[in-house]
PDB file of N, CA and C in Angstrom:
ATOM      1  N   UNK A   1      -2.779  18.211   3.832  1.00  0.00           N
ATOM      2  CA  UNK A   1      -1.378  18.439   3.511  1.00  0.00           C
ATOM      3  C   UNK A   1      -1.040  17.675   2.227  1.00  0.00           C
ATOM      4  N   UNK A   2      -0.106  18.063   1.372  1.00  0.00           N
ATOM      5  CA  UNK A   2      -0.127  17.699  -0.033  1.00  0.00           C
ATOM      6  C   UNK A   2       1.264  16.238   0.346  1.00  0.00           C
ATOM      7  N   UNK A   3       2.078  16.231   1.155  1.00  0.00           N
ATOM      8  CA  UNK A   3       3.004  15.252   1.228  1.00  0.00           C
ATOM      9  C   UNK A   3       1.654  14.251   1.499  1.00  0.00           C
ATOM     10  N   UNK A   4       1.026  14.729   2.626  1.00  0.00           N
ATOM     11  CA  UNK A   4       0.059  13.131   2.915  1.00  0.00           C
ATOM     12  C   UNK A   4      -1.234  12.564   1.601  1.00  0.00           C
ATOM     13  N   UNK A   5      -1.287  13.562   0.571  1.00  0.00           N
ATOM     14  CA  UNK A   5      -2.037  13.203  -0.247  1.00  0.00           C
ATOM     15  C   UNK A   5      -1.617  12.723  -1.220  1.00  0.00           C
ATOM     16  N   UNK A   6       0.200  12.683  -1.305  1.00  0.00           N
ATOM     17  CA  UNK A   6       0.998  11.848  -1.946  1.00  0.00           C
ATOM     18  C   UNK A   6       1.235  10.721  -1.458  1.00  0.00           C
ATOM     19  N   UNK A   7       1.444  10.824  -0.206  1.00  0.00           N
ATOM     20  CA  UNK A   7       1.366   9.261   0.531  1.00  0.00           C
ATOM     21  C   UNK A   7       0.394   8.302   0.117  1.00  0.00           C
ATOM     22  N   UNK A   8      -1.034   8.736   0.316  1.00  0.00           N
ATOM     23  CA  UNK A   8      -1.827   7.860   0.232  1.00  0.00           C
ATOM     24  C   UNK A   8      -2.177   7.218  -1.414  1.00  0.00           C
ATOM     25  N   UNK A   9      -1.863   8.268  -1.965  1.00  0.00           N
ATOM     26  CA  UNK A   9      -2.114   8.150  -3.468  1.00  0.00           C
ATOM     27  C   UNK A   9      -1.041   7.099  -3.817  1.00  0.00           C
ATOM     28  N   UNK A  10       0.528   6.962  -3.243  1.00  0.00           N
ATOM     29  CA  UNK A  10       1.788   6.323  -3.403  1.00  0.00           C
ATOM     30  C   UNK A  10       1.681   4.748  -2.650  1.00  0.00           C
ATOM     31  N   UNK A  11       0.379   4.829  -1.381  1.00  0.00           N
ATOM     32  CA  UNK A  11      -0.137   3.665  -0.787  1.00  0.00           C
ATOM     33  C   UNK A  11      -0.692   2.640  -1.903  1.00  0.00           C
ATOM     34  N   UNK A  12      -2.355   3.424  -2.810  1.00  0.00           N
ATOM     35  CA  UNK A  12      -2.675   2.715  -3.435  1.00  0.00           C
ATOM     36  C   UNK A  12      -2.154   2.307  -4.236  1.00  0.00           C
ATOM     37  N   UNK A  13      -1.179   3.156  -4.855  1.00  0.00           N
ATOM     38  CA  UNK A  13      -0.211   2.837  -5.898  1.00  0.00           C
ATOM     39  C   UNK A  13       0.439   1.000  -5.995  1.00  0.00           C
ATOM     40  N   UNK A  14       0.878   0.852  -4.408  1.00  0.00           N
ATOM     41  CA  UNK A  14       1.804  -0.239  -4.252  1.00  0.00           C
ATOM     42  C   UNK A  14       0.494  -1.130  -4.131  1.00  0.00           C
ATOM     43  N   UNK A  15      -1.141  -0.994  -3.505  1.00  0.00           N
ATOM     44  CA  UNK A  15      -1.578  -2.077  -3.178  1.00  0.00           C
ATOM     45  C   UNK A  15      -2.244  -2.727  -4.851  1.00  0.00           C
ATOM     46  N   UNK A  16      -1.942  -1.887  -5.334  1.00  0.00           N
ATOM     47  CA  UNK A  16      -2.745  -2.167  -6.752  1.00  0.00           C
ATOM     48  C   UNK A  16      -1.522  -2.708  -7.439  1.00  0.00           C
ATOM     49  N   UNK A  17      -0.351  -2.670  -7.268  1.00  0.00           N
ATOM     50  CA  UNK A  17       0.699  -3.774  -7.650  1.00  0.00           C
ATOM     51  C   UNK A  17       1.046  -4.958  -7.344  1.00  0.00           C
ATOM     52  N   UNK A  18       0.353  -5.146  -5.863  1.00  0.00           N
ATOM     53  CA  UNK A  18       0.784  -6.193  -5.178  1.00  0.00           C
ATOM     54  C   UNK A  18      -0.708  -7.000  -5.091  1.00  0.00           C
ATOM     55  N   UNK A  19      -1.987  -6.391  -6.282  1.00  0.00           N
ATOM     56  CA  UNK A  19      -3.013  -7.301  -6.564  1.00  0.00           C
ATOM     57  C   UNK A  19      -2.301  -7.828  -8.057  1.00  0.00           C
ATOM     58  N   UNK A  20      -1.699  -6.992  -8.123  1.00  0.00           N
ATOM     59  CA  UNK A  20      -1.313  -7.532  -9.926  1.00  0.00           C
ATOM     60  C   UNK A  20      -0.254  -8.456  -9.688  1.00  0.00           C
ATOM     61  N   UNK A  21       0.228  -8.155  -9.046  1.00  0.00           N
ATOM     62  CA  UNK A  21       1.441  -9.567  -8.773  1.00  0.00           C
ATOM     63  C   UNK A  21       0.348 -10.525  -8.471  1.00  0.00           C
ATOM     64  N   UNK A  22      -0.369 -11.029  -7.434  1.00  0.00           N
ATOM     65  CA  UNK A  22      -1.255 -12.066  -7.035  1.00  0.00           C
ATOM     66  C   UNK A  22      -1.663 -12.561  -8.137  1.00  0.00           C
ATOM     67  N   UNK A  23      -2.541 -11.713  -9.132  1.00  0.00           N
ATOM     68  CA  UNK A  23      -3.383 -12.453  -9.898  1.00  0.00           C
ATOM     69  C   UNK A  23      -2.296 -13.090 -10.897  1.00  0.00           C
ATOM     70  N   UNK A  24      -1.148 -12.555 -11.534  1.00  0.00           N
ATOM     71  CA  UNK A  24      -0.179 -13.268 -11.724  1.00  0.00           C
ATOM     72  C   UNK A  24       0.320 -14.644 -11.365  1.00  0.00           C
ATOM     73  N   UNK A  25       0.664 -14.741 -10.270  1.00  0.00           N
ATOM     74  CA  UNK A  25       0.572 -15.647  -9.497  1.00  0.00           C
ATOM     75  C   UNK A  25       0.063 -16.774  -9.653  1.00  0.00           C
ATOM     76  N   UNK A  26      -1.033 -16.276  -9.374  1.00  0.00           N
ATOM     77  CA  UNK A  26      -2.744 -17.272  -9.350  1.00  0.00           C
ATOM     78  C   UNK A  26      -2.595 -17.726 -10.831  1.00  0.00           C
ATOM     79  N   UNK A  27      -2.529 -17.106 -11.953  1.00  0.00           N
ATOM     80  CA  UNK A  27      -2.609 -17.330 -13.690  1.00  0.00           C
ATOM     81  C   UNK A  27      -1.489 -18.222 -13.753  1.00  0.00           C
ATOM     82  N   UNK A  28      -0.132 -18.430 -13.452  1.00  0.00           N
ATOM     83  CA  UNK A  28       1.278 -19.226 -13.974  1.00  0.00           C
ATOM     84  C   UNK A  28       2.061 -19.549 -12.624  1.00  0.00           C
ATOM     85  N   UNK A  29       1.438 -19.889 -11.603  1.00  0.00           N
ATOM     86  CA  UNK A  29       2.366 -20.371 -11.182  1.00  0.00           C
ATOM     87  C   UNK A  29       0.748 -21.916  -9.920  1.00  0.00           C
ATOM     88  N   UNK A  30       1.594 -22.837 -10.455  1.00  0.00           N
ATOM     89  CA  UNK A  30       2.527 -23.709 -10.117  1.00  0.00           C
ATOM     90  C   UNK A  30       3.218 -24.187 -11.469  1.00  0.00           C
ATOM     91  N   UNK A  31       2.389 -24.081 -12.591  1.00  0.00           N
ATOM     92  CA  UNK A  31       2.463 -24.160 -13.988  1.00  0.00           C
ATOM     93  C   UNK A  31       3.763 -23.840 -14.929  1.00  0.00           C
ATOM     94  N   UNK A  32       3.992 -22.604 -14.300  1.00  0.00           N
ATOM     95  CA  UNK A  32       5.012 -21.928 -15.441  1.00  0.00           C
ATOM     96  C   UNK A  32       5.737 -21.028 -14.369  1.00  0.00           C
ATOM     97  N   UNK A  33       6.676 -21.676 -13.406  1.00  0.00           N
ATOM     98  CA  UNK A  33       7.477 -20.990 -12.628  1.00  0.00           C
ATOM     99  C   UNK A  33       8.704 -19.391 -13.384  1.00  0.00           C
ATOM    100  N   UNK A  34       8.983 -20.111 -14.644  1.00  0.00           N
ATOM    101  CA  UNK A  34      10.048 -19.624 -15.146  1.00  0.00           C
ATOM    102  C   UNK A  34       9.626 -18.405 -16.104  1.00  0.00           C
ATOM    103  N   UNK A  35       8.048 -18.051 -16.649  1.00  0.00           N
ATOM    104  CA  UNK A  35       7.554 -17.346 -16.965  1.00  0.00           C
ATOM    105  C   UNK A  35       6.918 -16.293 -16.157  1.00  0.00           C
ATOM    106  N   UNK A  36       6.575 -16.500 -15.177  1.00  0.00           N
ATOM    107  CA  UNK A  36       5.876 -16.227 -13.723  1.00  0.00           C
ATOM    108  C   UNK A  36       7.029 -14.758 -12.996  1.00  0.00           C
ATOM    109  N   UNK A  37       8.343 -15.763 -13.302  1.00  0.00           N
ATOM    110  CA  UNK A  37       9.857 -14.835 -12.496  1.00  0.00           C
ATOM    111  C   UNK A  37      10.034 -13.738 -13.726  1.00  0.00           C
ATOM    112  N   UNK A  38       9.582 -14.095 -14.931  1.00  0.00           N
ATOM    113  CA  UNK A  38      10.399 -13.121 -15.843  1.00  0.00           C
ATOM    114  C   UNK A  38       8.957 -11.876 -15.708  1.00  0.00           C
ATOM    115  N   UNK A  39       7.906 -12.220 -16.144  1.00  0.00           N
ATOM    116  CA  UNK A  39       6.743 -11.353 -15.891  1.00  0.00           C
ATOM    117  C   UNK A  39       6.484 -10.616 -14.503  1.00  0.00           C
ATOM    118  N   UNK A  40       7.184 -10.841 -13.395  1.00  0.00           N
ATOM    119  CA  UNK A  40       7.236 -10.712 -11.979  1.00  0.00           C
ATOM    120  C   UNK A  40       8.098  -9.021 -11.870  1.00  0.00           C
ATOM    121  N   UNK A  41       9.163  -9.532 -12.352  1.00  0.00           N
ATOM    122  CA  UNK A  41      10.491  -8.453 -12.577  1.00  0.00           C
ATOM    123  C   UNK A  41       9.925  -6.706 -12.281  1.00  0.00           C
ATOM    124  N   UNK A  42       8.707  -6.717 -13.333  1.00  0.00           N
ATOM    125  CA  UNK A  42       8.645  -4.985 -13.565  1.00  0.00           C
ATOM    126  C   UNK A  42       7.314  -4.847 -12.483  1.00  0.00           C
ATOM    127  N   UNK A  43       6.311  -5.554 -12.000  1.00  0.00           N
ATOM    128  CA  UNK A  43       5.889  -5.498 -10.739  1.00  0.00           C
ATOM    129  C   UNK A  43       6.799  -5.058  -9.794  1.00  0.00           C
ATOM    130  N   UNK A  44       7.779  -5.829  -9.422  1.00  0.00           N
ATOM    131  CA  UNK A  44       8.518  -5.828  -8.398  1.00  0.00           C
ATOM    132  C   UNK A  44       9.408  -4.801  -8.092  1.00  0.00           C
ATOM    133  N   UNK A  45       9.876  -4.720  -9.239  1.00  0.00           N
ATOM    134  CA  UNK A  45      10.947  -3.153  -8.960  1.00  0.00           C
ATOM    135  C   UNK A  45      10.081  -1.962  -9.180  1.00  0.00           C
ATOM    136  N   UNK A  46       9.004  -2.287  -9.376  1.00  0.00           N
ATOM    137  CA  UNK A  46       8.256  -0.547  -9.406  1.00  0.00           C
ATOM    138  C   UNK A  46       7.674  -1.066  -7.917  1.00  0.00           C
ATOM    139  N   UNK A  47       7.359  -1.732  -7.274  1.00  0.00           N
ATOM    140  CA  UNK A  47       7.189  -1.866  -5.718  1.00  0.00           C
ATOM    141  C   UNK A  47       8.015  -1.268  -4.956  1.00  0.00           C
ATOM    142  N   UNK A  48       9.118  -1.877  -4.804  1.00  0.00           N
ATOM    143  CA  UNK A  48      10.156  -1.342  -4.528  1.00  0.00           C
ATOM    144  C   UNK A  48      10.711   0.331  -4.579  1.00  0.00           C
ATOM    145  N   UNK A  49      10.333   0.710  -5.642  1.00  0.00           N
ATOM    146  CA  UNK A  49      10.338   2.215  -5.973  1.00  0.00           C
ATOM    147  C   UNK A  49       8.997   2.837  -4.972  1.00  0.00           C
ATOM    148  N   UNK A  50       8.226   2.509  -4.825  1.00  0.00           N
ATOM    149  CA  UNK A  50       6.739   2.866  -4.836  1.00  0.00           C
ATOM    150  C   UNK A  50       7.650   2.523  -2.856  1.00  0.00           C
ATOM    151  N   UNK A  51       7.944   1.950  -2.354  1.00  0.00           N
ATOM    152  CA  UNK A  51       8.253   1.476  -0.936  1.00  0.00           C
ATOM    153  C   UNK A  51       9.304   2.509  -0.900  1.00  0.00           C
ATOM    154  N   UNK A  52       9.760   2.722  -1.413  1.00  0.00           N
ATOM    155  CA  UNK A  52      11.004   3.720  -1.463  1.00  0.00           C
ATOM    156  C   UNK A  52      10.205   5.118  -0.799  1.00  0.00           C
ATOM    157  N   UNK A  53       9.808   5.025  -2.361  1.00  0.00           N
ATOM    158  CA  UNK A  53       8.570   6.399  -2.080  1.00  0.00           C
ATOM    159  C   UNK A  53       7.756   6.966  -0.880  1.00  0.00           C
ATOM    160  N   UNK A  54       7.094   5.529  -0.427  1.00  0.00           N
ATOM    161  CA  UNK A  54       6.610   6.032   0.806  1.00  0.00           C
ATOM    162  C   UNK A  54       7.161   6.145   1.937  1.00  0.00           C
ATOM    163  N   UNK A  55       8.297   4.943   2.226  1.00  0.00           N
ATOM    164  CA  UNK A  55      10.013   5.414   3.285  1.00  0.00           C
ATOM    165  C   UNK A  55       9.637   6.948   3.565  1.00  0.00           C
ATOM    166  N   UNK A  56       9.968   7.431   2.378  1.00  0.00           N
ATOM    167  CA  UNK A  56      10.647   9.183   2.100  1.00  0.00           C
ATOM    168  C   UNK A  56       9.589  10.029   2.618  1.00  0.00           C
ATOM    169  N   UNK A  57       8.230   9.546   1.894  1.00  0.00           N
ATOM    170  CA  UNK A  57       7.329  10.135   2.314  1.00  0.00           C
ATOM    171  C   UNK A  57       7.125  10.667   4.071  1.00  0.00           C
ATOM    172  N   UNK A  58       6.746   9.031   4.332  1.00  0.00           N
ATOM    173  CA  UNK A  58       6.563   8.982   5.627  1.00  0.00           C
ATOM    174  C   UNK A  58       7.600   9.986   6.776  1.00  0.00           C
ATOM    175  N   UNK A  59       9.080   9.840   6.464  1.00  0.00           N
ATOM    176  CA  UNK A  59       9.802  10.717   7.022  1.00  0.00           C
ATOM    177  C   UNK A  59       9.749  12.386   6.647  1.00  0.00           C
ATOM    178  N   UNK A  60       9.713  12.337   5.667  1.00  0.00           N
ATOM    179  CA  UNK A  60       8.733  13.828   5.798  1.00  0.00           C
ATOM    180  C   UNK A  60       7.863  14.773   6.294  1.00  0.00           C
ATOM    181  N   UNK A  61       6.419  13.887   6.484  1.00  0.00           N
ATOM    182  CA  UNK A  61       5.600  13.725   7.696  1.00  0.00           C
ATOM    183  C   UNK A  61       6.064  13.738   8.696  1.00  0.00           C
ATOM    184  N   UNK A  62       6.913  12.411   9.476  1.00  0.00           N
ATOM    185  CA  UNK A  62       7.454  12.714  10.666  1.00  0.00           C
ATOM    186  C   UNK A  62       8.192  13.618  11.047  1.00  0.00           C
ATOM    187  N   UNK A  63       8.982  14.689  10.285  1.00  0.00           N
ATOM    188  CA  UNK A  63       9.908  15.465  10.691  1.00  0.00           C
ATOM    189  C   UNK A  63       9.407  16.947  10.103  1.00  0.00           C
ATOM    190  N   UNK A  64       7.720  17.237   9.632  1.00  0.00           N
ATOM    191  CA  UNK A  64       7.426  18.202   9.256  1.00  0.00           C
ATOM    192  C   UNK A  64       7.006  18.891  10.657  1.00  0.00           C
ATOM    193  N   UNK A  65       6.985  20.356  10.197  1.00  0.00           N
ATOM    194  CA  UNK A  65       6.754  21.211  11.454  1.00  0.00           C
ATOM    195  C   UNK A  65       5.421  21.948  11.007  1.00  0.00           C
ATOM    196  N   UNK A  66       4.921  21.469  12.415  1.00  0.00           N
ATOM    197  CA  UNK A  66       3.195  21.736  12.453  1.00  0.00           C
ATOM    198  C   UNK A  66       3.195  23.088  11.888  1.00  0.00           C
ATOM    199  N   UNK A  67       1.960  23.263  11.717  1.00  0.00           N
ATOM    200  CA  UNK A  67       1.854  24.914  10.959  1.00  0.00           C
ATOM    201  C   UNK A  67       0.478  25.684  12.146  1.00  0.00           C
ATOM    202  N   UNK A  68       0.979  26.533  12.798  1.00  0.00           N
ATOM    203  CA  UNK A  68      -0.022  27.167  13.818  1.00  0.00           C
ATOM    204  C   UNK A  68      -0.933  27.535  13.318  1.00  0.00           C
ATOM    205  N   UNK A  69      -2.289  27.029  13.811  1.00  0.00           N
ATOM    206  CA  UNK A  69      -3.107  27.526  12.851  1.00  0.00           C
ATOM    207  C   UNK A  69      -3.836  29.128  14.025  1.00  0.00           C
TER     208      UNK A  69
END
């Protein structure tokens, strides 16, 4: 089904943001807290979008109607 091959594609999407936040992380912070928050920003709200995304997704899925095969 093409919603679930958006899902999963919209899955890796977020886990490959939320390695890039880490290594972030790991690079400036305990160091450079205040550089860390400003570089953080466009990770975070494309997460957020990307969580959005799969919300929507997921209810899609749940409320799609099987197809008889």
């Amino acid at each position: 089904m093409k919603t679930e091959l958006i899902l999963t594609q919209t899955v890796e999407q977020l886990e490959h943001m939320n390695e890039a936040l880490a290594a972030l992380r790991r690079e400036l912070l305990p160091g450079q807290p205040k550089k860390f928050a400003i570089l953080a920003e466009s990770p975070l709200e494309e997460m957020r979008r990307l969580q959005a995304e799969v919300e929507q997704l997921t209810t899609q899925i749940a409320t799609a109607t099987p197809v008889a095969a």
